[in-house]
Protein backbone atom coordinates (compact mmCIF):
# COMPACT_ATOMS: atom_id res chain seq x y z
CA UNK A 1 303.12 -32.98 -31.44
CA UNK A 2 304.41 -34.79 -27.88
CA UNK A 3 306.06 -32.38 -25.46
CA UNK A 4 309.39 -32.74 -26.17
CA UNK A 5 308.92 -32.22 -29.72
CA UNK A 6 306.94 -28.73 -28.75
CA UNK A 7 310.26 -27.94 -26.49
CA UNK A 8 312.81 -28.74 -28.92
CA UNK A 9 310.44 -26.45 -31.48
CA UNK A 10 309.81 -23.81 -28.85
CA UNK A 11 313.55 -23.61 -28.13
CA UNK A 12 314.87 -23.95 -31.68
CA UNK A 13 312.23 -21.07 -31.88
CA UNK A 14 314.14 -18.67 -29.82
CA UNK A 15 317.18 -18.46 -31.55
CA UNK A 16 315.42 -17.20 -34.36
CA UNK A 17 315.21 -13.29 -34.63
CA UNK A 18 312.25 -11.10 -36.08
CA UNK A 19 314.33 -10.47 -39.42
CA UNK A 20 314.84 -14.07 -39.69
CA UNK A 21 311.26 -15.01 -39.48
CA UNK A 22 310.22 -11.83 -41.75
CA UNK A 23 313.03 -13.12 -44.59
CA UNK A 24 311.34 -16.29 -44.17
CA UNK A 25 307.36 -15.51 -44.53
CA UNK A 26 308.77 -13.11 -47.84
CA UNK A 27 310.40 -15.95 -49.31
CA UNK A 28 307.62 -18.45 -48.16
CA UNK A 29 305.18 -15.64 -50.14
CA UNK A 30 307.01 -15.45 -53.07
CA UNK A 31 306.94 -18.91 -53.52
CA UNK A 32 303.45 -19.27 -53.19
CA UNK A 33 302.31 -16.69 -55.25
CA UNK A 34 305.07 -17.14 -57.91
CA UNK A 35 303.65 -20.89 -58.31
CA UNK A 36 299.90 -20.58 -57.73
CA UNK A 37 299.44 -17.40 -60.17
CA UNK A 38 302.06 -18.44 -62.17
CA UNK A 39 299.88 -21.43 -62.90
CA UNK A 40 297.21 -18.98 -63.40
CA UNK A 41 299.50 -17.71 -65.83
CA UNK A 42 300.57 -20.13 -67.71
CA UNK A 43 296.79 -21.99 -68.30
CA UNK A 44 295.74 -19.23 -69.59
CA UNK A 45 298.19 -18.28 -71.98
CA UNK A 46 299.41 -21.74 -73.27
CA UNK A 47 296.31 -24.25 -71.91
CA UNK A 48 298.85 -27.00 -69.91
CA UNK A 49 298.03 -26.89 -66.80
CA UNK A 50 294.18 -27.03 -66.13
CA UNK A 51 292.12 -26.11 -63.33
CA UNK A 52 292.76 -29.29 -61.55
CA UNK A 53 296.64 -28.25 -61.98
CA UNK A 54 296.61 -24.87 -60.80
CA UNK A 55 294.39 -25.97 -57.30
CA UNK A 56 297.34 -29.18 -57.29
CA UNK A 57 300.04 -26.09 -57.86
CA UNK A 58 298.58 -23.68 -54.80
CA UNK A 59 298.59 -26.87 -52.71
CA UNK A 60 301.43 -28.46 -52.90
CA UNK A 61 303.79 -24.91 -52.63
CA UNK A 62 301.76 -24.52 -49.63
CA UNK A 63 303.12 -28.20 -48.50
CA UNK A 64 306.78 -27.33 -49.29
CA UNK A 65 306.72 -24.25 -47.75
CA UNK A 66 305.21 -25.65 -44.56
CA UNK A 67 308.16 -28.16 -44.69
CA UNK A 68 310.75 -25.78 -45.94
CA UNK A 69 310.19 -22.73 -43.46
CA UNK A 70 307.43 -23.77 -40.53
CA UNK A 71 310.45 -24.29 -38.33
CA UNK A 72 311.26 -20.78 -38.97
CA UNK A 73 308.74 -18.48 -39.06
CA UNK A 74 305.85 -20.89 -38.39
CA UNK A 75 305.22 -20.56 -42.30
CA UNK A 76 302.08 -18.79 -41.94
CA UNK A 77 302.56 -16.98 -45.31
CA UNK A 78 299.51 -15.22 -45.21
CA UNK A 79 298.12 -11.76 -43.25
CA UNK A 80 295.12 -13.69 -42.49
CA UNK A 81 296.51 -16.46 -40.48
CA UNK A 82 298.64 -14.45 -38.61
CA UNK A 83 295.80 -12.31 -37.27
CA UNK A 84 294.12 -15.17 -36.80
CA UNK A 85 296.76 -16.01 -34.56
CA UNK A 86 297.06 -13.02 -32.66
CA UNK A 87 293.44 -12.94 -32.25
CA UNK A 88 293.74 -16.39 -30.32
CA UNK A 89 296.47 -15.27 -28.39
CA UNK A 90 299.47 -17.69 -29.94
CA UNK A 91 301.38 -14.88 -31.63
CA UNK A 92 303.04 -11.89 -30.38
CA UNK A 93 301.05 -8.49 -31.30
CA UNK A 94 304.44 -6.74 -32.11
CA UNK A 95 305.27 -9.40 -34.49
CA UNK A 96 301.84 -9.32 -36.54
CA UNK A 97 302.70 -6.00 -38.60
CA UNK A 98 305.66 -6.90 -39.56
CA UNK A 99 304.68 -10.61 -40.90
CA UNK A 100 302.11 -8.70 -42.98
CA UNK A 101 304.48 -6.03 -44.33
CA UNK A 102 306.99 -9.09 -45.35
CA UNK A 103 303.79 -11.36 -46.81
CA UNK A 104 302.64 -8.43 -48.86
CA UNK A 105 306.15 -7.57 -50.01
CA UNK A 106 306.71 -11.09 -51.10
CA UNK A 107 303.68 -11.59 -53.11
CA UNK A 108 304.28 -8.14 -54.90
CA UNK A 109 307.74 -9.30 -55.66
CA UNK A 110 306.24 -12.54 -57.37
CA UNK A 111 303.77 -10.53 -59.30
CA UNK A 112 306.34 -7.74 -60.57
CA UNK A 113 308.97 -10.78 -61.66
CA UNK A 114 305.27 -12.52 -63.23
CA UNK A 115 304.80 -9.84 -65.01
CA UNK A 116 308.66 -9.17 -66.16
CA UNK A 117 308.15 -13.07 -67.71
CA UNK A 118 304.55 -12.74 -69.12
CA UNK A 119 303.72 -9.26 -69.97
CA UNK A 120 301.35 -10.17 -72.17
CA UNK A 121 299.25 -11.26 -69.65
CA UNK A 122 296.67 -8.67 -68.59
CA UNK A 123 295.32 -9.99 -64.97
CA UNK A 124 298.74 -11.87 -64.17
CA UNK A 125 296.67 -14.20 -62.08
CA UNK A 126 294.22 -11.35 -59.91
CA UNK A 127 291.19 -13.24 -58.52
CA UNK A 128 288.11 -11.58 -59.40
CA UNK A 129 284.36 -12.73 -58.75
CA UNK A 130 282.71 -14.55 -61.57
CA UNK A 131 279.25 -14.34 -60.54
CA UNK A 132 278.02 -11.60 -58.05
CA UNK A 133 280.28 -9.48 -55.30
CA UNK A 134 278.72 -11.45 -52.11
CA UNK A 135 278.27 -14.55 -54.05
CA UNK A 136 282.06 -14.34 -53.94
CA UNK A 137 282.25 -13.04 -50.55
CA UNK A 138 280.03 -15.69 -48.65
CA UNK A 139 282.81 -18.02 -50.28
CA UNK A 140 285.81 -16.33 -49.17
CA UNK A 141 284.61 -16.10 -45.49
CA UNK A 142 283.82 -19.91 -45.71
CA UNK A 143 286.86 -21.43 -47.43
CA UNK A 144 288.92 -19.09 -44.85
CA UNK A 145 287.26 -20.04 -42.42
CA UNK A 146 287.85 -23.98 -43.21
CA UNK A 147 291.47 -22.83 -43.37
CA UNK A 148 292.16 -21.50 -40.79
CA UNK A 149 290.29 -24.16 -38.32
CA UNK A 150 292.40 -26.85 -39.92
CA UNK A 151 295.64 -24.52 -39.43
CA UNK A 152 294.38 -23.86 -35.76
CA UNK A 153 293.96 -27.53 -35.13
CA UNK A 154 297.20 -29.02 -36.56
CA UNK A 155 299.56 -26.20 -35.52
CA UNK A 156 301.29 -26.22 -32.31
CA UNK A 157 301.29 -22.24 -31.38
CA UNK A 158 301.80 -20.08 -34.46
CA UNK A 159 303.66 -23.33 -36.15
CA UNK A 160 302.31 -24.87 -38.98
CA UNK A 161 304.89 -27.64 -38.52
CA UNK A 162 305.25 -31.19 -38.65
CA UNK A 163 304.30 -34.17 -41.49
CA UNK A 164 300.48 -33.48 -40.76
CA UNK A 165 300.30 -30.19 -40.51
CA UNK A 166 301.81 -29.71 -44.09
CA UNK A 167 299.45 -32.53 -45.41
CA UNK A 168 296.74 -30.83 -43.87
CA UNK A 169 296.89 -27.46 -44.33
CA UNK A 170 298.08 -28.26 -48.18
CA UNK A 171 295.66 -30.48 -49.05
CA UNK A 172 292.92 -28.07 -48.02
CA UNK A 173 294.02 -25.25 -50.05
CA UNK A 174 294.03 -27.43 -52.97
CA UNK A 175 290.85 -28.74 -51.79
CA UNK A 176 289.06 -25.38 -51.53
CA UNK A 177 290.93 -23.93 -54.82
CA UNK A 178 290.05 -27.11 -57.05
CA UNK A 179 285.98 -26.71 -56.37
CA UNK A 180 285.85 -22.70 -55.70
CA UNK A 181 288.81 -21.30 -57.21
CA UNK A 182 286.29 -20.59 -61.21
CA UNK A 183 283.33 -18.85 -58.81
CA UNK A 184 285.44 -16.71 -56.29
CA UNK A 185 289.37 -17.28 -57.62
CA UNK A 186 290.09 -19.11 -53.77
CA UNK A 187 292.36 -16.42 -52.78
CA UNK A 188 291.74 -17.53 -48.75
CA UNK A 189 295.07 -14.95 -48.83
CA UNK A 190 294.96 -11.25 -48.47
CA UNK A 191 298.66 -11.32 -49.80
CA UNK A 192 297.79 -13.33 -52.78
CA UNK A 193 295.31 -10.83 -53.86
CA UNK A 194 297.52 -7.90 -53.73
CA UNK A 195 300.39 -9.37 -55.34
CA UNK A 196 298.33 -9.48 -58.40
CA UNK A 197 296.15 -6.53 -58.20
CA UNK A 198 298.63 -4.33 -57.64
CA UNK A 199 301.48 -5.66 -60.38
CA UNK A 200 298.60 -5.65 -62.98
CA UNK A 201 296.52 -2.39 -61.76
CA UNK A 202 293.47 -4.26 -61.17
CA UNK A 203 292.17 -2.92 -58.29
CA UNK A 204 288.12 -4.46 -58.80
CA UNK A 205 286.96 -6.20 -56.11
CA UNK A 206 290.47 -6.23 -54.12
CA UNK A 207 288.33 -5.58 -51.38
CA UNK A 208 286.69 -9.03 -50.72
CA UNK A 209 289.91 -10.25 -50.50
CA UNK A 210 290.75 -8.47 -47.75
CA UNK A 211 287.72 -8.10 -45.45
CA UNK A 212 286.21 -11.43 -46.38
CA UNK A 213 289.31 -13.69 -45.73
CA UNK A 214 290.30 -11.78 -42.59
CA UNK A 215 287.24 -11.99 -41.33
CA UNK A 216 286.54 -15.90 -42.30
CA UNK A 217 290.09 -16.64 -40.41
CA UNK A 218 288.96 -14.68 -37.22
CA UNK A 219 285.51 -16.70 -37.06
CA UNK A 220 287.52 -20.04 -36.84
CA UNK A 221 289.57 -18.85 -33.74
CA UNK A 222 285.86 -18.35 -32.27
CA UNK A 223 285.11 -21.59 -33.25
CA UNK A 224 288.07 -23.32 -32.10
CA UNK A 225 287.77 -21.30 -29.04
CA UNK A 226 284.93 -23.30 -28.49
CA UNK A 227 285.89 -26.55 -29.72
CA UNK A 228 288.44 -26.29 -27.14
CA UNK A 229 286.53 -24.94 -23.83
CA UNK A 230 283.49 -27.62 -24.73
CA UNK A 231 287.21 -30.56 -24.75
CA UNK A 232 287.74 -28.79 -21.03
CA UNK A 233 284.25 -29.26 -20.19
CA UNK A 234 282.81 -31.73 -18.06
CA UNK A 235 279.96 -34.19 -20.14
């Protein structure tokens, strides 16, 4: 992004309040949950979508979303990113609670009106490890990890903004959902996991969810921490 673009952003920025931004990550939560484990959802119940489908569906909601709401709230739609953030100094402290608090409410909304629709469905989308607990949470740190250093290196602050950014960021989570999502479930999303596990009661694992993909974002600000003082560096 060229400097006036980051002005114009960084001023359109400020005449956005807290409750604007929080409206914005719940909606920008809801979505994403309500169309990636509504996917979920719907493969296993009636068989049309596919694995391919569902990695295709977390991707490109994570696309529109960037597009629909990165102007607003910087569309990080996930508690992970926006510690992430805060850990690397591009988002205010006082803002990071409440983010989460909307994120989490969002997702839970999504699950509750999931599980309104599909009843019948037992797990209404709750990622669970296939194989063994660290098996899944090895994977979790990674694929968070990958996450969050492309988010870090496309965003301009705490913005996922921009053509690229939404490419980028989207593409990755269907990426990382398409070849991981039937070991680990891909959840890269604190939120997304407790949408799920708490509409449906399935509290098993919940906890790799939460350490391993805060933890995963929070080694890619080290990372691009370094990326970036080895740029200032002389050769």
């Amino acid at each position: 992004m060229d400097s006036q673009s980051a002005l114009s952003s960084k001023s359109a920025e400020s005449f956005v309040t807290l409750q604007q931004k929080c409206l914005a990550e719940m909606f920008g939560t809801y979505c994403l949950v309500f169309a990636g484990t509504g996917a979920v959802i719907v493969n296993d119940l009636y068989g049309a979508v596919s694995h391919l489908g569902i990695g295709m569906t977390f991707g490109l909601v994570v696309i529109a979303m960037i597009y629909a709401i990165g102007e607003v709230s910087g569309a990080h739609i996930n508690p992970a990113v926006t510690i992430a953030f805060g850990l690397a100094n591009r988002f205010k402290p006082s803002h990071i609670a409440p983010y989460i608090v909307a994120q989490v409410s969002g997702a839970l909304l999504a699950s509750l009106t999931l599980k309104m629709l599909f009843f019948e469905h037992q797990k209404l989308g709750a990622t669970l490890p296939v194989g063994t607990w660290y098996q899944a949470f090895v994977l979790e740190f990674i694929l968070t990890a990958i996450l969050m250093f492309v988010i870090l290196r496309v965003s301009s602050g705490s913005r996922e903004t921009g053509m690229m950014a939404g490419v980028a960021v989207g593409a990755t989570v269907a990426l990382e959902a398409i070849f991981a999502g039937p070991v680990s479930g891909a959840s890269m999303n604190p939120a997304r996991s407790i949408g799920p596990a708490v509409a449906s009661m399935t509290f098993d694992w919940l906890w790799i969810y939460l350490v391993a993909t805060t933890a995963g974002a929070a080694f890619a600000v080290v990372i691009d921490r370094q990326l970036v003082a080895s740029r200032l560096s002389p050769d």
